[in-house]
C-alpha atoms as a PDB file:
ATOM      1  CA  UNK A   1      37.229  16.988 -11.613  1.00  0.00           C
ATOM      2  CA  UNK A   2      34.189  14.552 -11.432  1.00  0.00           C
ATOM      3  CA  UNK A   3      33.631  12.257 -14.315  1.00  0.00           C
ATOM      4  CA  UNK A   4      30.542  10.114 -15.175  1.00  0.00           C
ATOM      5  CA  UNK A   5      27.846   9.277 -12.309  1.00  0.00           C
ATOM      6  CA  UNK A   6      29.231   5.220 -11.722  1.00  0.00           C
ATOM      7  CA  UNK A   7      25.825   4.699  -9.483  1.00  0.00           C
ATOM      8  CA  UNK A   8      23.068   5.939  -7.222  1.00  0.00           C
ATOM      9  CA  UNK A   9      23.067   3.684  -4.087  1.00  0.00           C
ATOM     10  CA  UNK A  10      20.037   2.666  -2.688  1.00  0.00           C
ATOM     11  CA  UNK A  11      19.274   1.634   1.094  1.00  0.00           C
ATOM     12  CA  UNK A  12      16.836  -1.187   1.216  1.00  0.00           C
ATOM     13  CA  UNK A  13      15.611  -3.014   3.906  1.00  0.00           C
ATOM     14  CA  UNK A  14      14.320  -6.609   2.454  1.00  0.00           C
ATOM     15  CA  UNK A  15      17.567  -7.067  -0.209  1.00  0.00           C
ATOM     16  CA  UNK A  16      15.423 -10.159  -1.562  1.00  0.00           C
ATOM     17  CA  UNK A  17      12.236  -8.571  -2.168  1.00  0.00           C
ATOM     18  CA  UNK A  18      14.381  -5.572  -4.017  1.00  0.00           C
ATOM     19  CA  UNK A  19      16.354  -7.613  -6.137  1.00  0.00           C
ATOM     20  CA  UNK A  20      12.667  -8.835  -7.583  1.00  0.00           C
ATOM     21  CA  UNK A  21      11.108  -6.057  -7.843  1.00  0.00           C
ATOM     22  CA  UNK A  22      14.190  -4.886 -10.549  1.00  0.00           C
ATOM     23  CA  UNK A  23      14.166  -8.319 -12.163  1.00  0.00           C
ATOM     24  CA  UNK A  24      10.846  -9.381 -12.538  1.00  0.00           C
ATOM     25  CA  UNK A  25       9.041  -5.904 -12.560  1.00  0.00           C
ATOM     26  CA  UNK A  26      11.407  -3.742 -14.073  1.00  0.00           C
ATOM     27  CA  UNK A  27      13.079  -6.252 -16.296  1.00  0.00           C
ATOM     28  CA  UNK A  28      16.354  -5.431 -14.989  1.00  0.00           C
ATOM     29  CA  UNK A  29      20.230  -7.108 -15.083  1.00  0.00           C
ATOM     30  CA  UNK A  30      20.685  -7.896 -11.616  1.00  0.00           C
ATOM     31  CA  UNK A  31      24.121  -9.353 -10.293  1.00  0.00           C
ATOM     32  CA  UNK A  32      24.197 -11.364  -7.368  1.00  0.00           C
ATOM     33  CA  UNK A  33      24.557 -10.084  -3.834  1.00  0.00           C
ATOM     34  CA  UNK A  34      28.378  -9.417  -2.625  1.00  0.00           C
ATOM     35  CA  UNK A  35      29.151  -9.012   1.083  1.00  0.00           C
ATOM     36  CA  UNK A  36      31.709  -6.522   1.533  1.00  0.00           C
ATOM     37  CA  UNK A  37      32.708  -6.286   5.454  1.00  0.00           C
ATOM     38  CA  UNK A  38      34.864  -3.626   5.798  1.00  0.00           C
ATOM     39  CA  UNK A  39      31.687  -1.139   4.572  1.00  0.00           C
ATOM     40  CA  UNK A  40      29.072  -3.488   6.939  1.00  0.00           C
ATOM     41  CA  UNK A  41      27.035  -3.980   3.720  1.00  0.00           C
ATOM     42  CA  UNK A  42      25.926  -6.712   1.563  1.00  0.00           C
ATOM     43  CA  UNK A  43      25.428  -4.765  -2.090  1.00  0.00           C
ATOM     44  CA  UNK A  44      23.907  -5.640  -5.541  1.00  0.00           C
ATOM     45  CA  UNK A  45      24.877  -4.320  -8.767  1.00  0.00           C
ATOM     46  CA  UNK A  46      21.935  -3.575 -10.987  1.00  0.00           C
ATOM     47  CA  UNK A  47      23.275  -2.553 -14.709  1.00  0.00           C
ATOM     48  CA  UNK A  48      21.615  -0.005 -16.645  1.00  0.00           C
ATOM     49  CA  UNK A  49      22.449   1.342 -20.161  1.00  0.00           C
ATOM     50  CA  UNK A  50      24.239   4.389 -18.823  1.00  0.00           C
ATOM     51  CA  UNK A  51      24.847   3.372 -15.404  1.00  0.00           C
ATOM     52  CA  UNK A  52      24.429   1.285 -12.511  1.00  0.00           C
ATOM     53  CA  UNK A  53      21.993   1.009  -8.720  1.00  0.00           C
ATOM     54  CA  UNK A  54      23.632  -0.427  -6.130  1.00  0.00           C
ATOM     55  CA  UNK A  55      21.259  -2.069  -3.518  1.00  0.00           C
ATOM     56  CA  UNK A  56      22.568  -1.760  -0.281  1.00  0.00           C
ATOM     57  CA  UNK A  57      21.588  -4.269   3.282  1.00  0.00           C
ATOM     58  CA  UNK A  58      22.940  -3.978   6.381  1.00  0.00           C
ATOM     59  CA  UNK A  59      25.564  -6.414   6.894  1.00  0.00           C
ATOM     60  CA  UNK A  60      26.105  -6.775  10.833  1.00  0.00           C
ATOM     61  CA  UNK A  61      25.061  -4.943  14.333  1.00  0.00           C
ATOM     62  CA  UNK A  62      27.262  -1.879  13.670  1.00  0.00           C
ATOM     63  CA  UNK A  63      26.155  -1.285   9.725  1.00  0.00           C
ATOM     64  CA  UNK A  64      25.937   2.030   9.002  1.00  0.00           C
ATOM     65  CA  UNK A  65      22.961   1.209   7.399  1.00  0.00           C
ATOM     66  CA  UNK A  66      21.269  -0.372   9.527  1.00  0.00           C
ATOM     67  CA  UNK A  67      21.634   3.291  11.490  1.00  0.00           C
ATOM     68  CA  UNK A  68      19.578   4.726   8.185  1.00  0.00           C
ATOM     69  CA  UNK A  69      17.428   2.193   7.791  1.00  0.00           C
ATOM     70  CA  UNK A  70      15.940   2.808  11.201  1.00  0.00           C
ATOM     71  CA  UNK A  71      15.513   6.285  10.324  1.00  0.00           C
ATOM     72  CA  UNK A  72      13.945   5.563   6.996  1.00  0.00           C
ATOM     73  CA  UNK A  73      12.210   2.066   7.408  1.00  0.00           C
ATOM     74  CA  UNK A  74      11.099   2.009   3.735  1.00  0.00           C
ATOM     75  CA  UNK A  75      14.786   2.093   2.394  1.00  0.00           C
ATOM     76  CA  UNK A  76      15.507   5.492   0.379  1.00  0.00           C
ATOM     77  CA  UNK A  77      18.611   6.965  -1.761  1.00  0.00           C
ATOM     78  CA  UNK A  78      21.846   6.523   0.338  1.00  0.00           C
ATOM     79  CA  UNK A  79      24.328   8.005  -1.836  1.00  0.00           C
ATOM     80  CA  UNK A  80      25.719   8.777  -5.572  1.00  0.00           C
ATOM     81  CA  UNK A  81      29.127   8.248  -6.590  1.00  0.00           C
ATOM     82  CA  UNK A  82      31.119  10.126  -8.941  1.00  0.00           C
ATOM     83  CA  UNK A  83      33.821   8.688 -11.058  1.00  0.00           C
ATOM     84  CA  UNK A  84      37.367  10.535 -10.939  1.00  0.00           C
ATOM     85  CA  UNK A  85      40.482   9.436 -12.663  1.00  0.00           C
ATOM     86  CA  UNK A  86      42.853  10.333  -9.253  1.00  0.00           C
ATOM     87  CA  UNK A  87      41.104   9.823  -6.029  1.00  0.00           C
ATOM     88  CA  UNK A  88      43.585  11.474  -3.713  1.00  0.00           C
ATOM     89  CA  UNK A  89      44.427  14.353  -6.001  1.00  0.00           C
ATOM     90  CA  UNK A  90      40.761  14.968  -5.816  1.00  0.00           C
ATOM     91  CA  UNK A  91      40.537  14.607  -1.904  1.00  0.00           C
ATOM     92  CA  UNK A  92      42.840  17.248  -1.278  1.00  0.00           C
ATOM     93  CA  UNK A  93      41.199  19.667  -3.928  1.00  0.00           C
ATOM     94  CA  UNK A  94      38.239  19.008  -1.845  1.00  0.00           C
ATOM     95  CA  UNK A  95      39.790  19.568   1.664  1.00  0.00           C
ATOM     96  CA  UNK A  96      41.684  22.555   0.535  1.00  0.00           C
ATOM     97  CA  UNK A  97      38.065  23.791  -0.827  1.00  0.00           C
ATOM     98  CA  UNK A  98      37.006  22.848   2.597  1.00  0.00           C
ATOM     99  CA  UNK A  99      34.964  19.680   1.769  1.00  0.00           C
ATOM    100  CA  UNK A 100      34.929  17.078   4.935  1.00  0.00           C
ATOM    101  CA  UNK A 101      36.213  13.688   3.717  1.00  0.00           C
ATOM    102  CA  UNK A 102      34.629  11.115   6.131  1.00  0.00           C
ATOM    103  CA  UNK A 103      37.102   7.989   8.433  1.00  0.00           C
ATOM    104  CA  UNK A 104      40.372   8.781   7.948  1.00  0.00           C
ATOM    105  CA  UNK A 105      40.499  10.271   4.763  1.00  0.00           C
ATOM    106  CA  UNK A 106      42.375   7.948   3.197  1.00  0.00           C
ATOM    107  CA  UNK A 107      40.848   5.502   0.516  1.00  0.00           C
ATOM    108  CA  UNK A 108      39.494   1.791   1.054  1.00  0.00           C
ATOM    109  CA  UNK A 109      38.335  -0.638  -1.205  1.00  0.00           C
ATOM    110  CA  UNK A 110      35.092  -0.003  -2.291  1.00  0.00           C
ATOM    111  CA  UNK A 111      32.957  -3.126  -3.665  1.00  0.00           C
ATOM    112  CA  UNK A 112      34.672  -2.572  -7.546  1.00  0.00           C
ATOM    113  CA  UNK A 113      37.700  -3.595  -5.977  1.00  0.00           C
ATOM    114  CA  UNK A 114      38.960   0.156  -6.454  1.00  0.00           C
ATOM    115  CA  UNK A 115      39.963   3.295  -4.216  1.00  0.00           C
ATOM    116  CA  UNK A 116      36.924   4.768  -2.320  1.00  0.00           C
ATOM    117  CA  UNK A 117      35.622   7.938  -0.425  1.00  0.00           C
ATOM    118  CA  UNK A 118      32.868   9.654   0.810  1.00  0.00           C
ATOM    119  CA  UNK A 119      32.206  13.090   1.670  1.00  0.00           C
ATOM    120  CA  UNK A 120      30.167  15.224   4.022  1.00  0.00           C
ATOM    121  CA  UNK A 121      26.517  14.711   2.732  1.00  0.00           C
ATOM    122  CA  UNK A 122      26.314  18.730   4.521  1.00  0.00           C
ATOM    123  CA  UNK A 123      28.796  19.960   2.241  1.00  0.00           C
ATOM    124  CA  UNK A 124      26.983  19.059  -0.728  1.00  0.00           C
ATOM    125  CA  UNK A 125      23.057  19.599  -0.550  1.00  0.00           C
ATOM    126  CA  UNK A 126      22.555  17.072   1.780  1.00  0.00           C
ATOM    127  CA  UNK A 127      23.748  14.323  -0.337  1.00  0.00           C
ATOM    128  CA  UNK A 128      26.166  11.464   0.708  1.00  0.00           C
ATOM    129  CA  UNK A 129      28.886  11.572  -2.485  1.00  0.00           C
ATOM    130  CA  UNK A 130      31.158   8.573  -2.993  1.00  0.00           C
ATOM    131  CA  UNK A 131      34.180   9.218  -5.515  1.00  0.00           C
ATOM    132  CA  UNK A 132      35.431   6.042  -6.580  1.00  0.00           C
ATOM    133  CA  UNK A 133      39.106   6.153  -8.558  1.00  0.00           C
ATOM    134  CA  UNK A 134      38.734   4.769 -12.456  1.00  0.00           C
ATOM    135  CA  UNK A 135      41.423   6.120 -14.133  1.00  0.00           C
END
């Protein structure tokens, strides 16, 4: 059901000092920083070879970053999303499987501009999962 691994997503709590240390230490493509309100987060696409980091920063009072940023000050993995080519047929594989899918369960635009959702990070090994519709 999952296809390729679109990006690990990475909470960070100075987005300026992060987007330097991939540029100018790492040598990395970095894109430029996107707000995207209706997730509270500004984000930052860095492209790899194979794949992509996304730099997250809170974006507003009631981020839900901000929430794990204060309970990991140094910034830390957030999530890693999945690729699959029909995000609600693969929602209700998952709920009838018994996986929680988090809001409503219905998709929003994630910061691609395509269908997004997150699961239970305690149904899978403690691990936030984003599945973000390609196909």
């Amino acid at each position: 059901m999952i296809g390729r691994l679109n990006h690990v997503a990475i909470a960070v709590p100075d987005l300026a000092a992060a987007i330097a240390q991939y540029r100018d230490t790492l040598g990395a493509r970095v894109g430029a920083p996107q707000d995207e309100p209706d997730h509270g987060v500004t984000v930052v696409f860095i492209d790899l070879p194979n794949t992509k980091i996304e730099l997250l920063h809170p974006l507003g009072e009631a981020s839900p970053i901000a929430g794990f940023l204060a309970k990991n000050p140094a910034g830390g993995i957030h999530h890693i999303c999945y690729e699959v080519e029909d995000i609600l047929a693969a929602r209700d594989r998952l709920q009838a499987a018994g996986a929680r899918v988090l809001g409503s369960g219905e998709p929003k635009t994630g910061a691609h501009g395509l269908p997004v959702l997150f699961l239970h990070p305690k149904d899978f090994n403690g691990c936030l999962v984003e599945l973000e519709q390609v196909g």
